[in-house]
Protein backbone atom coordinates (compact mmCIF):
# COMPACT_ATOMS: atom_id res chain seq x y z
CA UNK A 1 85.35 77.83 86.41
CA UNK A 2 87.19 75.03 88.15
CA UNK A 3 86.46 72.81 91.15
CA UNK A 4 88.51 74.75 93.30
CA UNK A 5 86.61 77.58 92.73
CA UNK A 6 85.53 78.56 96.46
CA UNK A 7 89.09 77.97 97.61
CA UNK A 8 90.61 81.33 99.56
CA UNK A 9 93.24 83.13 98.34
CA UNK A 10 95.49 86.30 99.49
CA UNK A 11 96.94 88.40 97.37
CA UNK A 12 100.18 90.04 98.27
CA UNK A 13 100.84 93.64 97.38
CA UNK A 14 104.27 93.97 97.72
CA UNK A 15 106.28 97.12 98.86
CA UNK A 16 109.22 98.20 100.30
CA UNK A 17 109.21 97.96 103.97
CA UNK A 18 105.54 96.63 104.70
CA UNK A 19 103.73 92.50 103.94
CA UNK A 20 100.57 93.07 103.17
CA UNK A 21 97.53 91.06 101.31
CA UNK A 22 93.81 90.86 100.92
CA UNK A 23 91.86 87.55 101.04
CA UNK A 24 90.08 86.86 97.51
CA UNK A 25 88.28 84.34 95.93
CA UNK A 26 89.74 81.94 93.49
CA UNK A 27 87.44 82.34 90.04
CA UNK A 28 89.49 80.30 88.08
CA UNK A 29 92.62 81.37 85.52
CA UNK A 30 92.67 83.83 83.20
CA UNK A 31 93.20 82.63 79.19
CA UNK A 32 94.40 86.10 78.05
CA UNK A 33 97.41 86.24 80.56
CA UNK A 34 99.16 84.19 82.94
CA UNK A 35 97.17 84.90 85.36
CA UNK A 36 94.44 83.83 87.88
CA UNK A 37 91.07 85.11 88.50
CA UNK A 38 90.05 86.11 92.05
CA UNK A 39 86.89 87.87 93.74
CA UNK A 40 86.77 90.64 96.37
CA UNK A 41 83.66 89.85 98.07
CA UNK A 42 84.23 93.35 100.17
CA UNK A 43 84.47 95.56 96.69
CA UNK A 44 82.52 93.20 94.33
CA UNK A 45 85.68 93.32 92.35
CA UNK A 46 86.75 90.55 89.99
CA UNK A 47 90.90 90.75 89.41
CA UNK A 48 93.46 89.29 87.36
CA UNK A 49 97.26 88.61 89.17
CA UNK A 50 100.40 86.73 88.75
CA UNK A 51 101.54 86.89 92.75
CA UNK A 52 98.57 84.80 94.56
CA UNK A 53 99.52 82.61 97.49
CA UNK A 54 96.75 79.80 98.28
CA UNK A 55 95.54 79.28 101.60
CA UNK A 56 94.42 75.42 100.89
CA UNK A 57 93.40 74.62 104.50
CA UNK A 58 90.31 77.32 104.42
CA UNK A 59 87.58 76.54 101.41
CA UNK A 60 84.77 79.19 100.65
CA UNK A 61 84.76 82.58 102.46
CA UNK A 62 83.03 83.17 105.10
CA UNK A 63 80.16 86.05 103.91
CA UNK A 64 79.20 88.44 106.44
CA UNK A 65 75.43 90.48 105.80
């Protein structure tokens, strides 16, 4: 894990006509693959992706009960 490892992050799924992306959770960077490590704290999903786009002005998430 890094130090920037509550810093917000979408992730854009890209298609033909429509911009869409989830906000995720920077883990830190995957050594198998050039990739980074983000969480879904909606699914409980960890993910590895290429295409993230940082949102540096929001750190953490906020977590809703």
């Amino acid at each position: 894990m890094s130090g920037d490892s509550d810093t917000a992050a979408q992730i854009q799924k890209h298609s033909t006509l429509d911009d869409k992306s989830e906000k995720r959770v920077f883990v830190g960077y995957d050594v198998r693959s050039k990739g980074y490590k983000h969480y879904n704290p909606i699914t409980k999903k960890r993910m590895v992706s290429r295409d993230v786009v940082f949102d540096e002005k929001h750190h953490g998430i906020e977590m809703t009960n």
